[in-house]
N, C-alpha and C. Protein backbone atom coordinates (compact mmCIF):
# COMPACT_ATOMS: atom_id res chain seq x y z
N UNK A 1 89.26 104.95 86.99
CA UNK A 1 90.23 105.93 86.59
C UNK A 1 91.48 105.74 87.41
N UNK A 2 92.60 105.51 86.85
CA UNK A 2 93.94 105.33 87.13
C UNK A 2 94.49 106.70 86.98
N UNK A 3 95.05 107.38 88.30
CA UNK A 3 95.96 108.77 88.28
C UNK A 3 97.52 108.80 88.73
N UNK A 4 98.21 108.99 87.85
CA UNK A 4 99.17 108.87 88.14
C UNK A 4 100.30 110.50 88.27
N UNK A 5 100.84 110.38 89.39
CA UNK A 5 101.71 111.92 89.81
C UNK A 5 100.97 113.14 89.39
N UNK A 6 101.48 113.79 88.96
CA UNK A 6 101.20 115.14 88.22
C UNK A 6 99.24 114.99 87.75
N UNK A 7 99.88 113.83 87.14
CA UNK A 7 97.99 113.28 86.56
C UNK A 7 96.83 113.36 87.75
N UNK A 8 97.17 113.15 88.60
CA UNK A 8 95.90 113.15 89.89
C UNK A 8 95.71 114.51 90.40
N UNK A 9 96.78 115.97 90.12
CA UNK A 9 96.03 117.00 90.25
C UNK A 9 95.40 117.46 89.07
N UNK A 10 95.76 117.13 87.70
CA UNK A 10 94.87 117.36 86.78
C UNK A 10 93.19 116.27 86.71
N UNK A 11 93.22 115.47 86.97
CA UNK A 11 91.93 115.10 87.46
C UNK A 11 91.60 115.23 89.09
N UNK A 12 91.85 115.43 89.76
CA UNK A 12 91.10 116.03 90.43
C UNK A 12 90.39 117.17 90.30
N UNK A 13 91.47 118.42 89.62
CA UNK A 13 90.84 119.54 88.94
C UNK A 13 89.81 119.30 88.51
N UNK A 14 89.79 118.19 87.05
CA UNK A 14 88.49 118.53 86.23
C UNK A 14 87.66 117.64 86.71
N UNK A 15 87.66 116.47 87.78
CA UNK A 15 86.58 116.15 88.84
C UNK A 15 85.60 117.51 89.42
N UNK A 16 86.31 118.38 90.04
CA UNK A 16 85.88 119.72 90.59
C UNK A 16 85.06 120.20 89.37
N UNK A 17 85.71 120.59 88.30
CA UNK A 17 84.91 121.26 86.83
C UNK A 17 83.71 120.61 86.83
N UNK A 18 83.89 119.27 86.50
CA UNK A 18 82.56 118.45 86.13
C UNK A 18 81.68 118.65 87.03
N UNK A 19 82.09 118.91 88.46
CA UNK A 19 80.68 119.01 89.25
C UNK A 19 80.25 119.99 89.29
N UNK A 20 80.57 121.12 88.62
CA UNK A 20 80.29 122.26 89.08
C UNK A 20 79.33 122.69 88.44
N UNK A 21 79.34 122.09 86.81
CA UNK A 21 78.38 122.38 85.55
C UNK A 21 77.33 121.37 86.14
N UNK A 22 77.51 120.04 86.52
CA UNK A 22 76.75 119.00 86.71
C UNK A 22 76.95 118.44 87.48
N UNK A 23 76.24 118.38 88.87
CA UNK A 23 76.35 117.33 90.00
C UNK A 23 76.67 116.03 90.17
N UNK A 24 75.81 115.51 89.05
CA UNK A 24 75.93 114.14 89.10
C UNK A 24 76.96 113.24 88.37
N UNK A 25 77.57 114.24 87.15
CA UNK A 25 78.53 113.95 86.25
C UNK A 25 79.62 112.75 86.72
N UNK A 26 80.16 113.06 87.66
CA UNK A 26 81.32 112.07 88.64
C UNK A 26 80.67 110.52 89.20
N UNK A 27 79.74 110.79 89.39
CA UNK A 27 78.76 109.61 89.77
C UNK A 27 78.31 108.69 88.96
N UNK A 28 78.04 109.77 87.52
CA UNK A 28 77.56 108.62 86.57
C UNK A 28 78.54 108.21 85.69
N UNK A 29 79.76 109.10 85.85
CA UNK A 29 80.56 108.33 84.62
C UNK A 29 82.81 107.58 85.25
N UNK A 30 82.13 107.64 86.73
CA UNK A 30 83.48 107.18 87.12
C UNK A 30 83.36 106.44 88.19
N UNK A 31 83.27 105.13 87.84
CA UNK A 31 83.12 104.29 88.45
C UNK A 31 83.95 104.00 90.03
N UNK A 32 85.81 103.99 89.32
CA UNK A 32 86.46 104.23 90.67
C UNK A 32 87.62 104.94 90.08
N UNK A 33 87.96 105.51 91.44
CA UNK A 33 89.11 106.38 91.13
C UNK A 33 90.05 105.95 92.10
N UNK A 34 91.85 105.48 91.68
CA UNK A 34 92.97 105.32 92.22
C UNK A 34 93.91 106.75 91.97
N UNK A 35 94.50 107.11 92.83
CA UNK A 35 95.74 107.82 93.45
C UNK A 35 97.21 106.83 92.96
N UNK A 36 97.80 106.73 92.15
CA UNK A 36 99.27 106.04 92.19
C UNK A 36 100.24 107.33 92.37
N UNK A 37 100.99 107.22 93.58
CA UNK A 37 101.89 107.94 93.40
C UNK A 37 101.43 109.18 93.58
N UNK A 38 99.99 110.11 93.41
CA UNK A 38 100.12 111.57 93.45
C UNK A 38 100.82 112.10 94.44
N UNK A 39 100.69 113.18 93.83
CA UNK A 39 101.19 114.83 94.93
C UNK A 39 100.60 115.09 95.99
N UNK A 40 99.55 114.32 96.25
CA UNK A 40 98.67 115.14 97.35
C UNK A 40 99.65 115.76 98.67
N UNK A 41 99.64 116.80 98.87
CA UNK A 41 100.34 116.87 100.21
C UNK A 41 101.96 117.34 100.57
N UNK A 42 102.80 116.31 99.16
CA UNK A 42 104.23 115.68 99.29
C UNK A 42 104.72 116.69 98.76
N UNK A 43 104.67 117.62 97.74
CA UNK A 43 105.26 118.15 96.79
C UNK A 43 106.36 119.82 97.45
N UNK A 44 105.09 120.56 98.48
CA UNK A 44 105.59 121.40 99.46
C UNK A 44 106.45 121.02 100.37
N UNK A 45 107.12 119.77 100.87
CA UNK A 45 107.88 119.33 101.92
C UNK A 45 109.13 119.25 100.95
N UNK A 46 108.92 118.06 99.82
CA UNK A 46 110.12 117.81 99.04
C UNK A 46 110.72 118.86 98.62
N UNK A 47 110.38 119.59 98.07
CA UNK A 47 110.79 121.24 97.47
C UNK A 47 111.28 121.99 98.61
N UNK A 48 110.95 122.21 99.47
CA UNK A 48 111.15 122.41 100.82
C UNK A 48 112.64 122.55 101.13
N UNK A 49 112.57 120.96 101.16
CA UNK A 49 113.81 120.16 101.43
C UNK A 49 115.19 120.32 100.23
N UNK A 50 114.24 120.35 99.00
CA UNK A 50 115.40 120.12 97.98
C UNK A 50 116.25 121.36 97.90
N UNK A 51 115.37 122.84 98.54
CA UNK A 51 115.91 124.33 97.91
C UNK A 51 116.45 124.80 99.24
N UNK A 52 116.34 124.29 100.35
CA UNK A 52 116.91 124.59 101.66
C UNK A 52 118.15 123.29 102.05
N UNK A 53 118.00 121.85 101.97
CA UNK A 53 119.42 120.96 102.04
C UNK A 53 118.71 120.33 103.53
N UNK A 54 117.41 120.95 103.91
CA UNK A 54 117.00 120.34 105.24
C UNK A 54 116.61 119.32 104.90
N UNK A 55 116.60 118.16 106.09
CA UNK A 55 115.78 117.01 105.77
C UNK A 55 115.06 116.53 106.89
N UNK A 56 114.02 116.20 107.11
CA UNK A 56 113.07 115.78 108.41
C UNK A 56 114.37 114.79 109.49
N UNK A 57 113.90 114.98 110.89
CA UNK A 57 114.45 113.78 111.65
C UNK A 57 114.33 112.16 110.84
N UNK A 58 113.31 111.87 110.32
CA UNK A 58 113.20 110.18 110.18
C UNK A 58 114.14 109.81 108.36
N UNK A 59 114.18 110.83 107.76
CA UNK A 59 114.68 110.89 106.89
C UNK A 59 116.80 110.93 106.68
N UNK A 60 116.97 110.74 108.24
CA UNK A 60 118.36 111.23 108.43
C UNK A 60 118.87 109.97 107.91
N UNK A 61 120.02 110.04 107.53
CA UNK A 61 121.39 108.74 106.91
C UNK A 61 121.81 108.10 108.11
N UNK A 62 121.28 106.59 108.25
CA UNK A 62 121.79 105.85 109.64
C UNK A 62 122.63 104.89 109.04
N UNK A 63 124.43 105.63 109.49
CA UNK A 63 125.10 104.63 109.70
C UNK A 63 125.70 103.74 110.29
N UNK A 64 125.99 102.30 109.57
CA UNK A 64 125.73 101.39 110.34
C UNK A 64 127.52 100.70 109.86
N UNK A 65 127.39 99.45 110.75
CA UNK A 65 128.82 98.72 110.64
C UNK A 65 128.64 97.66 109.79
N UNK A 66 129.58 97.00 109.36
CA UNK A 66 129.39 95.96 108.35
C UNK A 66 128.43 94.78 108.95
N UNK A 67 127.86 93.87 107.57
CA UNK A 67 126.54 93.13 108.53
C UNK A 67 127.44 91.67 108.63
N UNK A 68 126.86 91.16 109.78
CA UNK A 68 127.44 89.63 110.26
C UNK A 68 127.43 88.76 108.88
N UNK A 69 127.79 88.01 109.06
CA UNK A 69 127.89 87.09 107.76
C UNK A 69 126.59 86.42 108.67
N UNK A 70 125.92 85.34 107.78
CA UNK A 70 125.10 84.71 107.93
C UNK A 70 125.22 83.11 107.85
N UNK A 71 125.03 82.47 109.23
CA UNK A 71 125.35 81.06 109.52
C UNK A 71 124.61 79.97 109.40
N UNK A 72 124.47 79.46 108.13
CA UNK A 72 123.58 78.20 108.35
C UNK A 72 123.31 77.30 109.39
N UNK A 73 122.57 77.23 109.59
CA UNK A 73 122.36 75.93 111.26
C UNK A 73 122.06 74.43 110.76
């Protein structure tokens, strides 16, 4: 199973459902499960950030001076 953004809290959800009626349900019918991209975690910081204008220390704009040209040897 491939989850992508939004998609990996809706299966995770009905991961949870399935076990709940049936234990074994997840075991016998999903072999593997990938995360691309979900929300786990990210979604409360970004929002965070987007409705306040804050942004973490590592996230700050580092500016810099023009880059050396580059010298063949």
């Amino acid at each position: 199973m491939l989850a992508h953004s939004w998609g990996d809290n809706v299966w995770r959800t009905f991961m949870r459902w399935a076990s709940v009626d049936d234990a074994g349900w997840v075991e016998r019918h999903v072999a593997a499960y990938v995360n691309i991209a979900g929300t786990i975690l990210g979604v409360s910081k970004s929002v965070t950030s987007l409705l306040s204008g804050a942004r973490p220390p590592r996230a700050r704009r580092v500016v810099r001076g023009p880059a050396e040209p580059t010298r063949s040897i």
